[in-house]
C-alpha atoms as a PDB file:
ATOM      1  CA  UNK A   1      -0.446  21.802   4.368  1.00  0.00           C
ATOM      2  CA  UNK A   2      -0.202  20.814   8.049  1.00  0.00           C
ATOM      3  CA  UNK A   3       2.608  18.776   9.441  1.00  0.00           C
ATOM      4  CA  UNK A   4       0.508  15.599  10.171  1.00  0.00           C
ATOM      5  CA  UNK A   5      -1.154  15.222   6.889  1.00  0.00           C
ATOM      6  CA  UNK A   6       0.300  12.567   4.471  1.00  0.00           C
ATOM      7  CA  UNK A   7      -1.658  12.385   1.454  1.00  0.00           C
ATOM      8  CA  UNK A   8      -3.059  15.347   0.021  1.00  0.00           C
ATOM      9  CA  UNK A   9      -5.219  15.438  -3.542  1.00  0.00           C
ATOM     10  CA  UNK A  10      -6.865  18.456  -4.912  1.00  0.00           C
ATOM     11  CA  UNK A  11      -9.111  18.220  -8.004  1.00  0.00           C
ATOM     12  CA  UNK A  12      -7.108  15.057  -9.519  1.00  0.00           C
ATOM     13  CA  UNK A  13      -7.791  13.601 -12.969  1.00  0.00           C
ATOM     14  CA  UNK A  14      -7.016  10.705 -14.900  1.00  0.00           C
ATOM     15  CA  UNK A  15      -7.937   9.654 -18.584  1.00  0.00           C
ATOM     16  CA  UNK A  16      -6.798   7.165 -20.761  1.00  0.00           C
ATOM     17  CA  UNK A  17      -6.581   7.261 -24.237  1.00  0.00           C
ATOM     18  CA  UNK A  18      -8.369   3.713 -26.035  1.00  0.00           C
ATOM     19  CA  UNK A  19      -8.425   4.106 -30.278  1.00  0.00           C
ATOM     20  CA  UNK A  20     -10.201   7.211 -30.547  1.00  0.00           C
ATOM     21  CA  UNK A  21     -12.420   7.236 -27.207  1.00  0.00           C
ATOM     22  CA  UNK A  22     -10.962   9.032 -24.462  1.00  0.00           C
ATOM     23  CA  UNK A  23     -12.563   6.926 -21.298  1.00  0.00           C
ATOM     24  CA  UNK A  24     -12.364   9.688 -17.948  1.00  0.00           C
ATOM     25  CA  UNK A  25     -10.907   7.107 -15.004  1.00  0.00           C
ATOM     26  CA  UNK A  26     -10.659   9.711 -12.090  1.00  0.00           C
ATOM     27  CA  UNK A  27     -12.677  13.185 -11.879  1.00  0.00           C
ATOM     28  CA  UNK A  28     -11.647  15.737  -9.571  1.00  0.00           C
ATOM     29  CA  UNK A  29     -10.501  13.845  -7.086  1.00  0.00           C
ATOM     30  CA  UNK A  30     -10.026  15.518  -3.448  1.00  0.00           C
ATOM     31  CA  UNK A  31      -8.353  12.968  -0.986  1.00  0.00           C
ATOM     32  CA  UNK A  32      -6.733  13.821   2.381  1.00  0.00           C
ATOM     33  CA  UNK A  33      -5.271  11.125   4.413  1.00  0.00           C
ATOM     34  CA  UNK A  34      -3.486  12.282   7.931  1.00  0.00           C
ATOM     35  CA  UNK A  35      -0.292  10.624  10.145  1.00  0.00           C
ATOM     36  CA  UNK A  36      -1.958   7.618  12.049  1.00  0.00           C
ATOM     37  CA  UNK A  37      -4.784   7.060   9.964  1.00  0.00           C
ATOM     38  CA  UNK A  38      -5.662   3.339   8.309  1.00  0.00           C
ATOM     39  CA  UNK A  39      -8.620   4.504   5.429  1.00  0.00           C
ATOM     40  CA  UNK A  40      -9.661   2.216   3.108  1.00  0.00           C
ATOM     41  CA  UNK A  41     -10.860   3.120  -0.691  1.00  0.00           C
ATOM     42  CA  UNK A  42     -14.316   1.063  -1.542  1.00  0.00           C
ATOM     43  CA  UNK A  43     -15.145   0.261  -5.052  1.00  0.00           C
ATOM     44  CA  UNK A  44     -16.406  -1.989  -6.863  1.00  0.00           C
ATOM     45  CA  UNK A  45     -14.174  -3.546 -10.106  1.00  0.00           C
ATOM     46  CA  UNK A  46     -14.150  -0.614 -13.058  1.00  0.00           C
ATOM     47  CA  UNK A  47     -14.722   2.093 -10.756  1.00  0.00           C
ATOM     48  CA  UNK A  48     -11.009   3.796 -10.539  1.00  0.00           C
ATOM     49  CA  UNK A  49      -9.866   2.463  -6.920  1.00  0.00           C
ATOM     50  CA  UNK A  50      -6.815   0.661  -8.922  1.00  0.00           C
ATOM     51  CA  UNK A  51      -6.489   4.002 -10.811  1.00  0.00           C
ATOM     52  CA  UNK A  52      -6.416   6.196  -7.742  1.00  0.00           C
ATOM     53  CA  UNK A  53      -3.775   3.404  -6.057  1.00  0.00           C
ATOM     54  CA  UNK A  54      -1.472   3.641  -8.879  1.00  0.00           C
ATOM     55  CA  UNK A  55      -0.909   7.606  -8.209  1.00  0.00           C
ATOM     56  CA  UNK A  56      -0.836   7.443  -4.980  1.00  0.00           C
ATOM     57  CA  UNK A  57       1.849   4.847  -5.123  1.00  0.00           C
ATOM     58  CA  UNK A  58       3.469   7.487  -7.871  1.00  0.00           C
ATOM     59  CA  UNK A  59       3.691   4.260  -9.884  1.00  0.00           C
ATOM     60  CA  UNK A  60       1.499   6.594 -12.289  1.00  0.00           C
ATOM     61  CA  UNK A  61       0.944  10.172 -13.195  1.00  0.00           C
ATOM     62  CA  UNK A  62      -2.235  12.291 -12.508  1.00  0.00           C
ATOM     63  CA  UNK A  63      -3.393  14.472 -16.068  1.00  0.00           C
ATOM     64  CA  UNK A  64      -4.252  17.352 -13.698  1.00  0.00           C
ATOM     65  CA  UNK A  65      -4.466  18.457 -10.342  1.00  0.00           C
ATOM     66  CA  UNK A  66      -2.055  18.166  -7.287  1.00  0.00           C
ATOM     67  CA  UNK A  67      -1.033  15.601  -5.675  1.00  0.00           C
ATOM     68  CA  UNK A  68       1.721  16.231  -2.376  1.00  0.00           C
ATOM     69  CA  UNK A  69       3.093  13.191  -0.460  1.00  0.00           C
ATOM     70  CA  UNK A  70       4.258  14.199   2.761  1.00  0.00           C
ATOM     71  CA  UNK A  71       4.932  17.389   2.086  1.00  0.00           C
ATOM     72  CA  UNK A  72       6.160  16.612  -1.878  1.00  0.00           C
ATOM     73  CA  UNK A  73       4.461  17.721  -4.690  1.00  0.00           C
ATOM     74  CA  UNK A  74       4.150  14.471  -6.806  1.00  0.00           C
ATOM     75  CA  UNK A  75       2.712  15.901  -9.635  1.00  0.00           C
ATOM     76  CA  UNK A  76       5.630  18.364 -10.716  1.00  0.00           C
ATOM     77  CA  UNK A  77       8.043  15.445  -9.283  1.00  0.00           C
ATOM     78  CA  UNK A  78      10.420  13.823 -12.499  1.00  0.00           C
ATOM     79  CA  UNK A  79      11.000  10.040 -13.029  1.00  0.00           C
ATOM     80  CA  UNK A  80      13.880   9.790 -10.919  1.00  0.00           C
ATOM     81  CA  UNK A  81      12.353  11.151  -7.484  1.00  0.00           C
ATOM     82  CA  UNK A  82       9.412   8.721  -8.085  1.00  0.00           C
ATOM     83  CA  UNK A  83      11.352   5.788  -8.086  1.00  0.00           C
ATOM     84  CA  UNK A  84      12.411   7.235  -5.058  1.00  0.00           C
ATOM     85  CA  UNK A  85       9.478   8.159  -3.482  1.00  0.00           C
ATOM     86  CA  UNK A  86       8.680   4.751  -3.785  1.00  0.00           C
ATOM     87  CA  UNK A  87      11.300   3.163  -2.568  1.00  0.00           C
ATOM     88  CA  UNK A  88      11.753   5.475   0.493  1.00  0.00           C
ATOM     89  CA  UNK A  89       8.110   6.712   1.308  1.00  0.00           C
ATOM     90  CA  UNK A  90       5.633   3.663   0.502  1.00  0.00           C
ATOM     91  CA  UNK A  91       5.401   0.218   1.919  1.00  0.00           C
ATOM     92  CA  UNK A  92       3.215  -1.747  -0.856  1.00  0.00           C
ATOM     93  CA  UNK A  93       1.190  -4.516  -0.199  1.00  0.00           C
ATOM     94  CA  UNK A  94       0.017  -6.711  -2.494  1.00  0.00           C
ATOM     95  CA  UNK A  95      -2.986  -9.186  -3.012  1.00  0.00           C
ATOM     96  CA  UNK A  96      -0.674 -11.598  -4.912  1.00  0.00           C
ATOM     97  CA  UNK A  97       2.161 -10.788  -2.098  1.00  0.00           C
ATOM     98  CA  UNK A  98       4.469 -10.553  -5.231  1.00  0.00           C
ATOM     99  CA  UNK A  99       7.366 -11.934  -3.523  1.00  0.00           C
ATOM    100  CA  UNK A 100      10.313 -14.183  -5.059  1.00  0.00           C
ATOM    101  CA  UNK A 101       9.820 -17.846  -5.287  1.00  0.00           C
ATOM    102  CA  UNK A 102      13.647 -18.335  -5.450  1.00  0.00           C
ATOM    103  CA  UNK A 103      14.205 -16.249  -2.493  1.00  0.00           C
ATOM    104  CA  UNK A 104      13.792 -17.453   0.959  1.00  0.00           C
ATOM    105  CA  UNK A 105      11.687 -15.516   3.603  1.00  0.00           C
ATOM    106  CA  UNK A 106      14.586 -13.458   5.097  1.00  0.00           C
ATOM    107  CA  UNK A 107      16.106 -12.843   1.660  1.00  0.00           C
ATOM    108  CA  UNK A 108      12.074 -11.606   0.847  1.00  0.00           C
ATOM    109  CA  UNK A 109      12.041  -9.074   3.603  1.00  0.00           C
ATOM    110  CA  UNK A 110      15.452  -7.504   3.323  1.00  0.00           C
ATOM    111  CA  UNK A 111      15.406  -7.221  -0.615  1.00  0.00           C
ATOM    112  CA  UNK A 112      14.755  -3.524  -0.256  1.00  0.00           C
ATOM    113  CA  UNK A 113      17.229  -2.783   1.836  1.00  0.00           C
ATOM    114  CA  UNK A 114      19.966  -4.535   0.190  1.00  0.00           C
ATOM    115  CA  UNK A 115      18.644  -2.592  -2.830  1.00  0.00           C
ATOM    116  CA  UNK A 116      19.434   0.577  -0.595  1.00  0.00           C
ATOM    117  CA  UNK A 117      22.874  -0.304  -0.354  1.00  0.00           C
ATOM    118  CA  UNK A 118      22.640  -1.563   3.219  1.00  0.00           C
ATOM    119  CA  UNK A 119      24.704  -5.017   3.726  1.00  0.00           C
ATOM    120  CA  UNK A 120      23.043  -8.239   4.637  1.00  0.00           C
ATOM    121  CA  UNK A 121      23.823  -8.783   8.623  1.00  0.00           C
ATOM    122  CA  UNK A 122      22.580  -5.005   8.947  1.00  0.00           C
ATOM    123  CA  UNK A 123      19.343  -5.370   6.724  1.00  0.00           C
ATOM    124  CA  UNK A 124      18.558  -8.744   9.022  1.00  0.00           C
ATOM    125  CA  UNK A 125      19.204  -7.007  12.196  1.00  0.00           C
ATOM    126  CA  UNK A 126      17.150  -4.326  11.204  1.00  0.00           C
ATOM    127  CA  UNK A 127      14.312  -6.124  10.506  1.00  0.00           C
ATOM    128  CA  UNK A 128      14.447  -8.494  13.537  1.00  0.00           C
ATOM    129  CA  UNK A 129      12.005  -6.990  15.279  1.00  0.00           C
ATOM    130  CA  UNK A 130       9.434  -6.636  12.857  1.00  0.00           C
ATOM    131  CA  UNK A 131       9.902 -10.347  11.552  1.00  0.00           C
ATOM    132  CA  UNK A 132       9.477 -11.052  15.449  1.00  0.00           C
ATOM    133  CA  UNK A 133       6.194  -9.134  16.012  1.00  0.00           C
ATOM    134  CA  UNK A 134       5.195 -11.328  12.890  1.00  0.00           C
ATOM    135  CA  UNK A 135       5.562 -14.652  14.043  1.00  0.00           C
ATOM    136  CA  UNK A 136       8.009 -15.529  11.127  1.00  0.00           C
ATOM    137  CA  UNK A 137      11.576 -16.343  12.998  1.00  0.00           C
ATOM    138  CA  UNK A 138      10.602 -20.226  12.399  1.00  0.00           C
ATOM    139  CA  UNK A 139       9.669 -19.809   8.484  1.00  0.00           C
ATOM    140  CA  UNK A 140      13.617 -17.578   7.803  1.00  0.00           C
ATOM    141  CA  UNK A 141      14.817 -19.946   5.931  1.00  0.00           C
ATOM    142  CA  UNK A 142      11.755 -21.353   3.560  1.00  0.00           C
ATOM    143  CA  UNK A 143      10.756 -20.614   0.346  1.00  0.00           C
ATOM    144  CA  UNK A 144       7.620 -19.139  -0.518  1.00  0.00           C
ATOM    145  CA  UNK A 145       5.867 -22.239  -1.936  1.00  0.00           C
ATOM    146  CA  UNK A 146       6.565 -23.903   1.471  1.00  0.00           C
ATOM    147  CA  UNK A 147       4.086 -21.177   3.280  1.00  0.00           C
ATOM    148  CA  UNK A 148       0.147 -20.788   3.729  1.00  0.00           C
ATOM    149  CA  UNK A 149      -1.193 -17.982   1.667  1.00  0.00           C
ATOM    150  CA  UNK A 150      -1.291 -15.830   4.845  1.00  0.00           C
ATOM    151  CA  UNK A 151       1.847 -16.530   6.041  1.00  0.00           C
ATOM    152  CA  UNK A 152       3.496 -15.203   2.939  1.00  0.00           C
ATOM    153  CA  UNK A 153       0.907 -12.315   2.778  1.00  0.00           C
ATOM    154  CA  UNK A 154       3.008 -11.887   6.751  1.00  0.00           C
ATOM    155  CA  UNK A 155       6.094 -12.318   4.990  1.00  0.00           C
ATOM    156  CA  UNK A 156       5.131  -9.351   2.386  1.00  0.00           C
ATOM    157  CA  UNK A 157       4.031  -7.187   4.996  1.00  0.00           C
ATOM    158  CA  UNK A 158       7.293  -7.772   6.891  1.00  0.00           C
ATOM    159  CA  UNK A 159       9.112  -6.436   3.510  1.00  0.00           C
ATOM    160  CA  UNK A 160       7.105  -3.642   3.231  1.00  0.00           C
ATOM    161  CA  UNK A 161       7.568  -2.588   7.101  1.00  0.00           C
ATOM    162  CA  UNK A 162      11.208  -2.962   7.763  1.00  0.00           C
ATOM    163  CA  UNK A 163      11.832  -0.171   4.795  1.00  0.00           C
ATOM    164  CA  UNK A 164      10.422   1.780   7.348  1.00  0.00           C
ATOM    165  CA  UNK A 165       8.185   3.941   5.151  1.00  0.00           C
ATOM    166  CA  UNK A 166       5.615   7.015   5.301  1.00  0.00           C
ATOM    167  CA  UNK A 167       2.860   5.131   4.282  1.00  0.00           C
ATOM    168  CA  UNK A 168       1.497   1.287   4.208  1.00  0.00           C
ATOM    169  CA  UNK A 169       0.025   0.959   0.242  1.00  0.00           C
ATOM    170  CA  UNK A 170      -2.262  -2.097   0.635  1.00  0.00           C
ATOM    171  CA  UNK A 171      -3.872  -3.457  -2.547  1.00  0.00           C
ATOM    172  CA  UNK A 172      -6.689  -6.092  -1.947  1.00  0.00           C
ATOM    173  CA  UNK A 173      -4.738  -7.586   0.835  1.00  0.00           C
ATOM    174  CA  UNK A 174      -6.996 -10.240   1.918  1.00  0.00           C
ATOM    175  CA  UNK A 175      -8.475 -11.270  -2.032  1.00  0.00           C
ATOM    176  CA  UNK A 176      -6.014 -14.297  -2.493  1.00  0.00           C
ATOM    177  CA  UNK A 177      -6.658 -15.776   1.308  1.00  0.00           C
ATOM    178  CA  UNK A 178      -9.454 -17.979   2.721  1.00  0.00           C
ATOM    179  CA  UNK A 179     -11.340 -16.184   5.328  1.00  0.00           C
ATOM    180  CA  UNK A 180      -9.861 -17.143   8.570  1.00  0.00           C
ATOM    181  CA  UNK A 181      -5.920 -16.237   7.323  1.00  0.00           C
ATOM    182  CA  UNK A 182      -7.826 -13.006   5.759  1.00  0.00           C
ATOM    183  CA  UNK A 183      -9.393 -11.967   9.517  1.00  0.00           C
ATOM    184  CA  UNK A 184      -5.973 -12.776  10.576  1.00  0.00           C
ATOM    185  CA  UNK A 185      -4.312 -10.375   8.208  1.00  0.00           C
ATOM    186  CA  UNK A 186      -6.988  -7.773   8.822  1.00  0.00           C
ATOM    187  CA  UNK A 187      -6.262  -8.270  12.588  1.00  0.00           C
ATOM    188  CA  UNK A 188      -2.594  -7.278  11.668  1.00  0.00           C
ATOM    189  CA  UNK A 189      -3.372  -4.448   9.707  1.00  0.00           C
ATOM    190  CA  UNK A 190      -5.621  -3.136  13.299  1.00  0.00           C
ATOM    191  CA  UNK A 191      -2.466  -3.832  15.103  1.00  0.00           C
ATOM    192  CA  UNK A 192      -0.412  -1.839  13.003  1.00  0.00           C
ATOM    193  CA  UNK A 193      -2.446   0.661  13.071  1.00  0.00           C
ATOM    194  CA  UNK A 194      -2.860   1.246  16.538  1.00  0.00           C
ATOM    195  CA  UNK A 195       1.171   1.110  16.863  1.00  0.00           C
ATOM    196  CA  UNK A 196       0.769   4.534  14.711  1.00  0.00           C
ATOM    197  CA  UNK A 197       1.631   3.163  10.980  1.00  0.00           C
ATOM    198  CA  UNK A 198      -0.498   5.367   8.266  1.00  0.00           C
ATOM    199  CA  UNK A 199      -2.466   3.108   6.178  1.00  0.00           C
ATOM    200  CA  UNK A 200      -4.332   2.804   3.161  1.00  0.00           C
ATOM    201  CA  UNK A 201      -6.132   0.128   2.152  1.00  0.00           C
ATOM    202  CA  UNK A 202      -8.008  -0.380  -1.941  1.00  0.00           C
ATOM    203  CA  UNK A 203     -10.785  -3.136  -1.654  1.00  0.00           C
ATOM    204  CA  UNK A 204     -14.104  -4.233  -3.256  1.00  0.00           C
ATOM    205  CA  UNK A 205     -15.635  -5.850  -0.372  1.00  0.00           C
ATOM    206  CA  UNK A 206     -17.144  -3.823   2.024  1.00  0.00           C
ATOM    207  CA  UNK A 207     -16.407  -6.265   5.104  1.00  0.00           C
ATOM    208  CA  UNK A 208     -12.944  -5.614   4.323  1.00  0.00           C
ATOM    209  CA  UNK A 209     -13.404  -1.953   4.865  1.00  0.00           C
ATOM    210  CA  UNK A 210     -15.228  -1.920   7.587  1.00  0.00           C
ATOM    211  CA  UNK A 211     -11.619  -2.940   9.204  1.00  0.00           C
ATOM    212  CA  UNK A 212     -10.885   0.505   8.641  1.00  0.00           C
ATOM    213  CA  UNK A 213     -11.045   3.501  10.448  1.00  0.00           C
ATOM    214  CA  UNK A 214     -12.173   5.427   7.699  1.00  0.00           C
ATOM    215  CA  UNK A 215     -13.767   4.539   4.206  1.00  0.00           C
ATOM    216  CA  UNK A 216     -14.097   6.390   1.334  1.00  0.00           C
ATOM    217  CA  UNK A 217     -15.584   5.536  -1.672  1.00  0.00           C
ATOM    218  CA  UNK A 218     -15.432   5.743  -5.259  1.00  0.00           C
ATOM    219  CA  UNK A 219     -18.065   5.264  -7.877  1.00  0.00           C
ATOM    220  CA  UNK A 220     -17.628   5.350 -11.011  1.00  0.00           C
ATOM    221  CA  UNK A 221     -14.412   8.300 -10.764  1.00  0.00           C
ATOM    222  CA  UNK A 222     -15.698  10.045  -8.121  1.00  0.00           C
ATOM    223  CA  UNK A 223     -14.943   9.994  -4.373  1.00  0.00           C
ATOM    224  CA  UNK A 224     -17.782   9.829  -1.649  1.00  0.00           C
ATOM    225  CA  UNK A 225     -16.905  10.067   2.069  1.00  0.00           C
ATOM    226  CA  UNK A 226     -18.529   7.269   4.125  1.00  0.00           C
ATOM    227  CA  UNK A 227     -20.251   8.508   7.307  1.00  0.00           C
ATOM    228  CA  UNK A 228     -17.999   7.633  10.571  1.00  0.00           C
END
C-alpha cells in the first residue's frame, strides 16, 4: 500500500443477523481514500453509508474482507487496538455534536486529551491554536446550551482536531443546523481541507457533497464512484 494512502477497503462485507433473515448491509466494498483528500459517502437513509462509517471508524467489525488504516490492518486488529485506533487515529464528528452539557467549551475540547493522560494547562495550550482558528476564545467558558447549533458543531470539531488525528470522521455534519450555520460549517470543513487534514464526510444530501472533493456513492450496499 503506498505511503500516502489512508483508507484502504478490499472486497468488504457486512450482514446482520434479524430472527431468521440474514439482511446483506455492505457487498464487496472497495474504498481507497489518500493523505489530503476530503471525500464524501452519498446515500440515501437504508443504503449502508452509516454501516460503512461505523468500520471505518473501527467502532464495528467487517464479516469479510480487508480493511488497513494507515498502514493497519483493522480487520485482524483485537478490541484493545481499536479503542485505540480510535482514540489516536480518528477525529469524529458528529451531527448531534455529542458533546457534554455539564462540561464547558474548553473542558469539551480537551476531554480527549485529558483521557490520554496529558494534564489540563498542557491539553489547553495545545489546543490554543485550533480553538483560535475557530473563533471560540470568547465562548471557553460556556456551556453547551448557551451556544448556536453551529457554534457547538465548532466546538466539536475543535475536540476532534486538537487530538491531532489521521483522519477527520464526519457523520451528517450539517443535518442538525439551519442552512446558513450549515454553509458555515461546510466552509470550515473546505478550510481544513486545504490546510492538508484527510477527510471523510457520510451525508444524504447531495448539496452537502458537492462540498467535497470527491463523492462516492452507495446504493443499496454497493459503492459507485461519482465522476470528478
Amino acid at each position: 500500500m503506498a505511503n500516502d494512502t489512508i483508507i484502504s477497503m478490499k472486497q468488504v462485507c457486512k450482514s446482520y443477523t434479524m430472527g431468521t433473515e440474514t439482511l446483506r448491509v455492505l457487498k464487496n466494498i472497495d474504498f481507497t481514500v489518500k493523505k489530503g483528500e476530503f471525500t464524501a459517502i452519498l446515500g440515501p437513509s437504508g443504503s449502508g453509508k452509516s454501516t460503512l462509517m461505523n468500520l471505518i471508524g473501527c467502532m464495528d467489525t467487517l464479516d469479510s474482507g480487508s480493511y488497513l488504516l494507515s498502514g493497519i490492518p483493522v480487520h485482524e486488529t483485537g478490541e484493545k487496538e481499536l479503542v485505540r485506533l480510535r482514540n489516536h487515529e480518528i477525529g469524529f464528528i458528529f451531527q448531534n455534536y455529542h458533546l457534554i452539557p455539564t462540561y464547558t467549551v474548553m473542558q469539551n475540547i480537551i476531554m480527549p486529551l485529558l483521557m490520554r493522560g496529558a494534564d489540563r494547562k498542557t491539553a489547553e495550550k495545545d489546543c490554543g491554536e485550533v480553538i483560535s482558528m475557530l473563533g471560540l476564545s470568547d465562548r471557553l467558558r460556556h456551556k453547551p446550551s448557551e451556544l448556536s447549533g453551529g457554534q457547538r458543531q465548532r466546538v466539536a470539531i475543535a475536540r476532534a482536531l486538537c487530538s491531532k488525528p489521521t483522519l477527520l470522521l464526519a457523520d451528517e455534519p450539517t443535518g442538525a443546523l439551519d442552512q446558513s450555520s450549515g454553509t458555515e460549517v461546510l466552509r470550515l470543513f473546505t478550510k481544513l481541507h486545504e490546510m492538508g487534514n484527510t477527510i471523510v464526510m457520510i451525508t444524504h444530501d447531495l448539496n452537502v457533497a458537492k462540498w467535497a472533493q470527491r463523492t462516492v456513492r452507495i446504493v443499496d450496499g454497493e459503492m459507485f464512484e461519482d465522476a470528478s
